[in-house]
PDB file of N, CA and C in Angstrom:
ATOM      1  N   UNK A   1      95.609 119.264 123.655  1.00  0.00           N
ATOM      2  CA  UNK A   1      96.360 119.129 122.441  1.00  0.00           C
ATOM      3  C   UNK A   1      95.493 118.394 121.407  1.00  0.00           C
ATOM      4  N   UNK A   2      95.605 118.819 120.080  1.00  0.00           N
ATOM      5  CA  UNK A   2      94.809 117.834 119.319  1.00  0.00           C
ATOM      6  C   UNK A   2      95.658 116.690 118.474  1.00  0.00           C
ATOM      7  N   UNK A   3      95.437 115.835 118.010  1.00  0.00           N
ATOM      8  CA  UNK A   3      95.806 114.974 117.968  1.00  0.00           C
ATOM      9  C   UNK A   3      94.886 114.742 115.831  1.00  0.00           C
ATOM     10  N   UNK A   4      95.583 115.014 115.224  1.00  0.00           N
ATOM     11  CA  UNK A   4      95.131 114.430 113.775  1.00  0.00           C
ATOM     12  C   UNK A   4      95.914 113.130 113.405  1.00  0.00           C
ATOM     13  N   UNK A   5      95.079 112.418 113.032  1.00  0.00           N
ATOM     14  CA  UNK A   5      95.330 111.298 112.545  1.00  0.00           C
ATOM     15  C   UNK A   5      96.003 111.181 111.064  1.00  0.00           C
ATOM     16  N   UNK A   6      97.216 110.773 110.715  1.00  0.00           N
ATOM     17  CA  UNK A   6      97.458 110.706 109.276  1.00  0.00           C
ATOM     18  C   UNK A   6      98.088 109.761 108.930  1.00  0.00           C
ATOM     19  N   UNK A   7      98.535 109.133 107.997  1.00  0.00           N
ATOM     20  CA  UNK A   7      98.813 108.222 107.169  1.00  0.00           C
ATOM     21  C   UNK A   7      99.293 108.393 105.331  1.00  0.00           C
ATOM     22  N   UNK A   8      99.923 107.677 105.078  1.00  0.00           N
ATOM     23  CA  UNK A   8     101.003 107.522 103.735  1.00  0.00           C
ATOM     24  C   UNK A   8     100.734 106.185 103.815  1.00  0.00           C
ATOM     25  N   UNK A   9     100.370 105.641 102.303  1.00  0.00           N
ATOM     26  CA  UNK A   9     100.076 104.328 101.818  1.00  0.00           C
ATOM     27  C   UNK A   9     100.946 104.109 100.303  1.00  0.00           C
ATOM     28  N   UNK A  10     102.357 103.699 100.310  1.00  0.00           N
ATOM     29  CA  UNK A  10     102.197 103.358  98.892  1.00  0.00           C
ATOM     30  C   UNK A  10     101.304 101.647  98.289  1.00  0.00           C
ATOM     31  N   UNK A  11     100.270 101.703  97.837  1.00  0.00           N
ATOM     32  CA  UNK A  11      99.725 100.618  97.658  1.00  0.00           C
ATOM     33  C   UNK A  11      99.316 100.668  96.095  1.00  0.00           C
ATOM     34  N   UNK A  12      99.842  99.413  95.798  1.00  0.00           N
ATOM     35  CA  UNK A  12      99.036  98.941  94.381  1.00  0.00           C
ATOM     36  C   UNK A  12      97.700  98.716  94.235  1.00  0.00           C
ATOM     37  N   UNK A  13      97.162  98.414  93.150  1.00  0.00           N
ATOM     38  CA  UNK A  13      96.286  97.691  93.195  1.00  0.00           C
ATOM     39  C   UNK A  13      94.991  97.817  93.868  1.00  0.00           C
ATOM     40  N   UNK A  14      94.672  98.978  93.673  1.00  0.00           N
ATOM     41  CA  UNK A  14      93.690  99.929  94.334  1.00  0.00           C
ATOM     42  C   UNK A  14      92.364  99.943  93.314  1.00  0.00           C
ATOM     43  N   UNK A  15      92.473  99.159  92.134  1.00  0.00           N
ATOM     44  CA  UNK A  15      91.339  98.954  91.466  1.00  0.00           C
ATOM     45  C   UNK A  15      90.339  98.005  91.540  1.00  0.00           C
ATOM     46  N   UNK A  16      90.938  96.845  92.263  1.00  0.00           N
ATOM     47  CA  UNK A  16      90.821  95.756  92.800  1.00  0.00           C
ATOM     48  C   UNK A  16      89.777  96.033  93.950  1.00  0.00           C
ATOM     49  N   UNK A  17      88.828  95.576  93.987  1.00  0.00           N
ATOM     50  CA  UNK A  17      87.353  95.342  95.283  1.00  0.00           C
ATOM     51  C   UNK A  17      87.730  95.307  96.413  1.00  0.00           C
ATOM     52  N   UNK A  18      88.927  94.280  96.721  1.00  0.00           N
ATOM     53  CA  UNK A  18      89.542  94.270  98.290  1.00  0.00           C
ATOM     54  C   UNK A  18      90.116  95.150  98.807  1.00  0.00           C
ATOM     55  N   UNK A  19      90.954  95.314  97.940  1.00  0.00           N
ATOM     56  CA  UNK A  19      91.831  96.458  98.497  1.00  0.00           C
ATOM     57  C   UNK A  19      91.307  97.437  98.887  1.00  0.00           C
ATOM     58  N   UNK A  20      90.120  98.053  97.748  1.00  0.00           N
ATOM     59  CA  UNK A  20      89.890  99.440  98.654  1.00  0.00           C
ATOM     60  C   UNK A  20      88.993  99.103  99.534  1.00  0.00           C
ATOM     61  N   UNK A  21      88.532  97.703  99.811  1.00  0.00           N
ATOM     62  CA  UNK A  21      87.959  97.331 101.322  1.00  0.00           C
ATOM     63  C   UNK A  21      89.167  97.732 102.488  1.00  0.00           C
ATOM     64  N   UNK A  22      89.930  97.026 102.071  1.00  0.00           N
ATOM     65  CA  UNK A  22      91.641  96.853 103.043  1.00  0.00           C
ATOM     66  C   UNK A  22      91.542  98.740 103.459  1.00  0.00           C
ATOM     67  N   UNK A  23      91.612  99.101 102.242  1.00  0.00           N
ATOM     68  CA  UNK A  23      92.098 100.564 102.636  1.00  0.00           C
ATOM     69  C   UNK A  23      90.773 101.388 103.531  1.00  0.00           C
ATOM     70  N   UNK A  24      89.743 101.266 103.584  1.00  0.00           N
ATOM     71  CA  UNK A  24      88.627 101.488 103.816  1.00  0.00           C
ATOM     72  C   UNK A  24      88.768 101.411 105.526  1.00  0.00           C
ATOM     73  N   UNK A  25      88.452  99.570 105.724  1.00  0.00           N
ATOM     74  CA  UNK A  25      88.898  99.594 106.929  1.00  0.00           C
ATOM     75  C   UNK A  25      90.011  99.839 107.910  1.00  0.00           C
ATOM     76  N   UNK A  26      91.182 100.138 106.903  1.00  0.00           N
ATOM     77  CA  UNK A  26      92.455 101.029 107.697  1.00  0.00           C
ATOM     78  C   UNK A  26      91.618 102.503 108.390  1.00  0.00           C
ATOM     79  N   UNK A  27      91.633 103.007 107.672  1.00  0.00           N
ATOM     80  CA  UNK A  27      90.814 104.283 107.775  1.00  0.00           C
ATOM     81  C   UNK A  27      89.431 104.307 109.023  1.00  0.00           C
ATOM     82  N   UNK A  28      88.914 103.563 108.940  1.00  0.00           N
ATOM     83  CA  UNK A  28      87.853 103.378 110.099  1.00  0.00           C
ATOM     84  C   UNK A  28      88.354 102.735 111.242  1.00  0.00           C
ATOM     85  N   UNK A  29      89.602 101.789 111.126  1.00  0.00           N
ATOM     86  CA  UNK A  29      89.592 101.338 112.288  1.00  0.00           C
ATOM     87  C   UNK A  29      91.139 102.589 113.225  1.00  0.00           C
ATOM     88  N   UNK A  30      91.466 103.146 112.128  1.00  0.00           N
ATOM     89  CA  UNK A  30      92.695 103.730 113.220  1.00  0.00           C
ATOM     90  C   UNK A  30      91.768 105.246 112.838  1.00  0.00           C
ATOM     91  N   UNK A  31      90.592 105.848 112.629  1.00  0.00           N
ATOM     92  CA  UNK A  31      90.042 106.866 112.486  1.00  0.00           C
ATOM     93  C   UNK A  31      90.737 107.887 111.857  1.00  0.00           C
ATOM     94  N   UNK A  32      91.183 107.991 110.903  1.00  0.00           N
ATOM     95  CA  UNK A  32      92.040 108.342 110.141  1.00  0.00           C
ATOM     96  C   UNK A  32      91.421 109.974 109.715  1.00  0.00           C
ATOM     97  N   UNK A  33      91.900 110.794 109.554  1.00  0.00           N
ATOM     98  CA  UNK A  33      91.112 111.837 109.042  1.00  0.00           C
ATOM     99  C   UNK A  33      92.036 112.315 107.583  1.00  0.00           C
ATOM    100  N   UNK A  34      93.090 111.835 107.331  1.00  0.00           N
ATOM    101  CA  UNK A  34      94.107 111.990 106.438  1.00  0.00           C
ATOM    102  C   UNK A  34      94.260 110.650 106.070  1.00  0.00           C
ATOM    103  N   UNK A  35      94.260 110.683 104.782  1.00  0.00           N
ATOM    104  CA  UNK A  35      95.271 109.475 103.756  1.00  0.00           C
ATOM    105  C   UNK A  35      95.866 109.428 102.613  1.00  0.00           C
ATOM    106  N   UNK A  36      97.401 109.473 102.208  1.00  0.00           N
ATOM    107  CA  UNK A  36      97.722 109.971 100.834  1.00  0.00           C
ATOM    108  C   UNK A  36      98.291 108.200 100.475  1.00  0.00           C
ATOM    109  N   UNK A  37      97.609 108.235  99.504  1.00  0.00           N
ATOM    110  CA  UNK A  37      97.565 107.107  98.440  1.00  0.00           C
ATOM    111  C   UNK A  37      98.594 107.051  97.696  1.00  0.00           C
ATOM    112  N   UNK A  38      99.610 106.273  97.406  1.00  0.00           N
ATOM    113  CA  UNK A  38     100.410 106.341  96.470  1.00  0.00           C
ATOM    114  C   UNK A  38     100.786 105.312  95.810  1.00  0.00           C
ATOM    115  N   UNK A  39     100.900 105.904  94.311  1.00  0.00           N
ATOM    116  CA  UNK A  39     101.378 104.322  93.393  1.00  0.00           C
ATOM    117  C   UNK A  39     100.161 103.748  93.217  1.00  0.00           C
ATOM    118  N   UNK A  40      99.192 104.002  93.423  1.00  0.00           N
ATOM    119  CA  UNK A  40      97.646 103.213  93.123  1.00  0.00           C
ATOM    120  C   UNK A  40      97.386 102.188  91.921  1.00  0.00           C
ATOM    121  N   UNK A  41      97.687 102.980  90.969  1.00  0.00           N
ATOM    122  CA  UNK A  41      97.752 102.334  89.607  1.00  0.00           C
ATOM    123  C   UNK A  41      96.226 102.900  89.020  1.00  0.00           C
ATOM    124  N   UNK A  42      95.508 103.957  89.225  1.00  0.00           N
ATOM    125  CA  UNK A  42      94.214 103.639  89.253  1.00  0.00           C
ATOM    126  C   UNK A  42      94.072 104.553  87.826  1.00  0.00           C
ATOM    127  N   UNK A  43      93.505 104.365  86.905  1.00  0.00           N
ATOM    128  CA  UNK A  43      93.456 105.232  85.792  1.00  0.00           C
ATOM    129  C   UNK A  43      92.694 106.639  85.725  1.00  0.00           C
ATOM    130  N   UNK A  44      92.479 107.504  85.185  1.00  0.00           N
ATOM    131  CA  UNK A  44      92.048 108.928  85.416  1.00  0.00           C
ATOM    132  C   UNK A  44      90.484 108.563  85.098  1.00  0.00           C
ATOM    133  N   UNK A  45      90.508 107.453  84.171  1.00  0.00           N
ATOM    134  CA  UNK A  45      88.678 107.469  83.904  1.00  0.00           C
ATOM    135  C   UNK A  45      87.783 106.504  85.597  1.00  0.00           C
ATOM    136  N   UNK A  46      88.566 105.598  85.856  1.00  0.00           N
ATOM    137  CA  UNK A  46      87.860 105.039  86.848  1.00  0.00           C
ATOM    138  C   UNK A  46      88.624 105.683  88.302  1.00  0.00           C
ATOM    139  N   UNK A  47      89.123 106.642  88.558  1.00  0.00           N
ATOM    140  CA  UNK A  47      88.983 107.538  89.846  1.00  0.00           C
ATOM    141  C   UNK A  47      88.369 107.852  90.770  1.00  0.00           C
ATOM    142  N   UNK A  48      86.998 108.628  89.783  1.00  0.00           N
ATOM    143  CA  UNK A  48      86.094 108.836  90.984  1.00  0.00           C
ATOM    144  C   UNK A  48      84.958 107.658  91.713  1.00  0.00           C
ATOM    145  N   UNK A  49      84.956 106.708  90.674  1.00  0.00           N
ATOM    146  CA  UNK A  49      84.216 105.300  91.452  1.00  0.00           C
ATOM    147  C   UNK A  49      85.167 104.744  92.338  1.00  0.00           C
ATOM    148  N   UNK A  50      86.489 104.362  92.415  1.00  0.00           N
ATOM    149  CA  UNK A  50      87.566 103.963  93.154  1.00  0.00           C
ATOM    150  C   UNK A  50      87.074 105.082  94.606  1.00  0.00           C
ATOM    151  N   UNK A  51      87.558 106.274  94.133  1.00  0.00           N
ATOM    152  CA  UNK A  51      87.202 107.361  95.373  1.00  0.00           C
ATOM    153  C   UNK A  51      86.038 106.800  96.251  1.00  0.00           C
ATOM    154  N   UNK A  52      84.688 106.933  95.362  1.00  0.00           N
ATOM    155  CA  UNK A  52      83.352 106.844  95.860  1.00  0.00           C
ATOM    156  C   UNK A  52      83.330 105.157  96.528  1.00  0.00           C
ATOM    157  N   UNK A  53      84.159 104.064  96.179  1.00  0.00           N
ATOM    158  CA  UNK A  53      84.241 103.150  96.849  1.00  0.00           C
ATOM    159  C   UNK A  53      85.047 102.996  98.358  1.00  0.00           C
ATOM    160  N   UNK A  54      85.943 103.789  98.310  1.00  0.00           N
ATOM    161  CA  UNK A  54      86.947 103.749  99.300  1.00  0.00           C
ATOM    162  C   UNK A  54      86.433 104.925 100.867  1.00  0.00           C
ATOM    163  N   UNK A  55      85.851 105.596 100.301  1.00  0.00           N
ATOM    164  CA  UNK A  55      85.530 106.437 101.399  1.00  0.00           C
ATOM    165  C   UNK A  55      84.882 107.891 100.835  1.00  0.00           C
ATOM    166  N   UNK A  56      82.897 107.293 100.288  1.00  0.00           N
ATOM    167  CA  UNK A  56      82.115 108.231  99.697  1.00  0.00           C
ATOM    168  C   UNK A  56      81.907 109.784 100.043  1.00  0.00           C
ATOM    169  N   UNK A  57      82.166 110.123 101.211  1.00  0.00           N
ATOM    170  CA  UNK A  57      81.699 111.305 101.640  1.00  0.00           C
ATOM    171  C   UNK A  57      83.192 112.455 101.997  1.00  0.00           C
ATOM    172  N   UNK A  58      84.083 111.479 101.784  1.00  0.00           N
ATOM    173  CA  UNK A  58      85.364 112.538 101.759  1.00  0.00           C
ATOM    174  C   UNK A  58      85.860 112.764 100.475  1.00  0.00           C
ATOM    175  N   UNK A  59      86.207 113.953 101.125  1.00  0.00           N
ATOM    176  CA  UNK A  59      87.452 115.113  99.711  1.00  0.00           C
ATOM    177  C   UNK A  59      88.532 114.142  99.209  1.00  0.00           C
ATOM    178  N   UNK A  60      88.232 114.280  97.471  1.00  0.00           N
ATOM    179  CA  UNK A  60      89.624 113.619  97.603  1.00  0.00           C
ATOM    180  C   UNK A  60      90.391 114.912  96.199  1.00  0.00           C
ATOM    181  N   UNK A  61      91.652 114.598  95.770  1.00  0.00           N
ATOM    182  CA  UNK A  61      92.719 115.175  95.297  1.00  0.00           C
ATOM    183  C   UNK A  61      93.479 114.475  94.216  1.00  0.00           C
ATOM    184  N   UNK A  62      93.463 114.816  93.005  1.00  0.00           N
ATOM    185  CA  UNK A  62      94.008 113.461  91.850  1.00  0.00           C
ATOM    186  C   UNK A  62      95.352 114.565  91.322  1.00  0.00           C
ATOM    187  N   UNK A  63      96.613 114.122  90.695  1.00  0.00           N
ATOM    188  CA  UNK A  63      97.259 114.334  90.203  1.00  0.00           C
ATOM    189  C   UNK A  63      97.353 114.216  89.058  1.00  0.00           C
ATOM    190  N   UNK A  64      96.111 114.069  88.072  1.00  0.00           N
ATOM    191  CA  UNK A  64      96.061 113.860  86.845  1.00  0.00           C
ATOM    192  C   UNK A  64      96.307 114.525  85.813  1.00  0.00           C
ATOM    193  N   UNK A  65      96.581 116.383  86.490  1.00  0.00           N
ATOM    194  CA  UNK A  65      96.750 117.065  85.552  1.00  0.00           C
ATOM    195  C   UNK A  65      98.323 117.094  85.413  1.00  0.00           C
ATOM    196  N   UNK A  66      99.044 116.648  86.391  1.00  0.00           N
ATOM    197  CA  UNK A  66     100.407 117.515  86.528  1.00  0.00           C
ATOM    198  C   UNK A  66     101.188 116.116  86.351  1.00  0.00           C
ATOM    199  N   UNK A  67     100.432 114.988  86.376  1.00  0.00           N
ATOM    200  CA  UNK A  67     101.377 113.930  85.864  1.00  0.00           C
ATOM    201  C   UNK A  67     100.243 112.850  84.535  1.00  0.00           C
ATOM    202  N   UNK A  68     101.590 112.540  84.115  1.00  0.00           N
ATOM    203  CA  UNK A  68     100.661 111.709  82.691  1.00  0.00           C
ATOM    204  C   UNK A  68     100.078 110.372  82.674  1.00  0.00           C
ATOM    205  N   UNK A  69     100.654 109.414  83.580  1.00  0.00           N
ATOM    206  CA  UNK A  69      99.980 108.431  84.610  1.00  0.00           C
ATOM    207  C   UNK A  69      98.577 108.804  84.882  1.00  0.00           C
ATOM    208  N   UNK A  70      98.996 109.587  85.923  1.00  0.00           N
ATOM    209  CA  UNK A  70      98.038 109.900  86.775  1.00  0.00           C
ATOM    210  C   UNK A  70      98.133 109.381  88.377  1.00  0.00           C
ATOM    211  N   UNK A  71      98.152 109.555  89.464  1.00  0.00           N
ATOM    212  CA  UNK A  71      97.921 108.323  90.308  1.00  0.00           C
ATOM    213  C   UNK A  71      96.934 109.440  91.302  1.00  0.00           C
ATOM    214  N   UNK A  72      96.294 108.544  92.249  1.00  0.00           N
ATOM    215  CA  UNK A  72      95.514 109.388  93.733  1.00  0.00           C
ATOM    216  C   UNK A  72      96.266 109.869  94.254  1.00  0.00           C
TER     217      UNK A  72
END
């Protein structure tokens, strides 16, 4: 049987250095292959550095077109 790993985060404050440490090591330590971010707060211009901080080599998915916020 396979077994995927997933996860739902509503978390703030995702612009913040720690946090996307916090979220980072969630992800490495329960091997996560899925993570949907929510409520981030993160703005559409600083996204992809947030992304590229949190976990560089994975796909990620923004809602920026279909909402006016924006969030991950």
């Amino acid at each position: 049987m396979l077994m995927i790993q997933v996860a739902g985060w509503n978390i703030r404050g995702l612009n913040q250095t720690p946090k996307q440490f916090e979220v980072r090591s969630l992800i490495s330590s329960q091997k996560l292959k899925l993570i949907a971010l929510l409520e981030t707060k993160v703005q559409e211009r600083h996204a992809a550095e947030v992304a590229h901080n949190v976990m560089p080599f994975w796909s990620w998915d923004f809602n920026y077109d279909s909402c006016g916020g924006g969030r991950i």
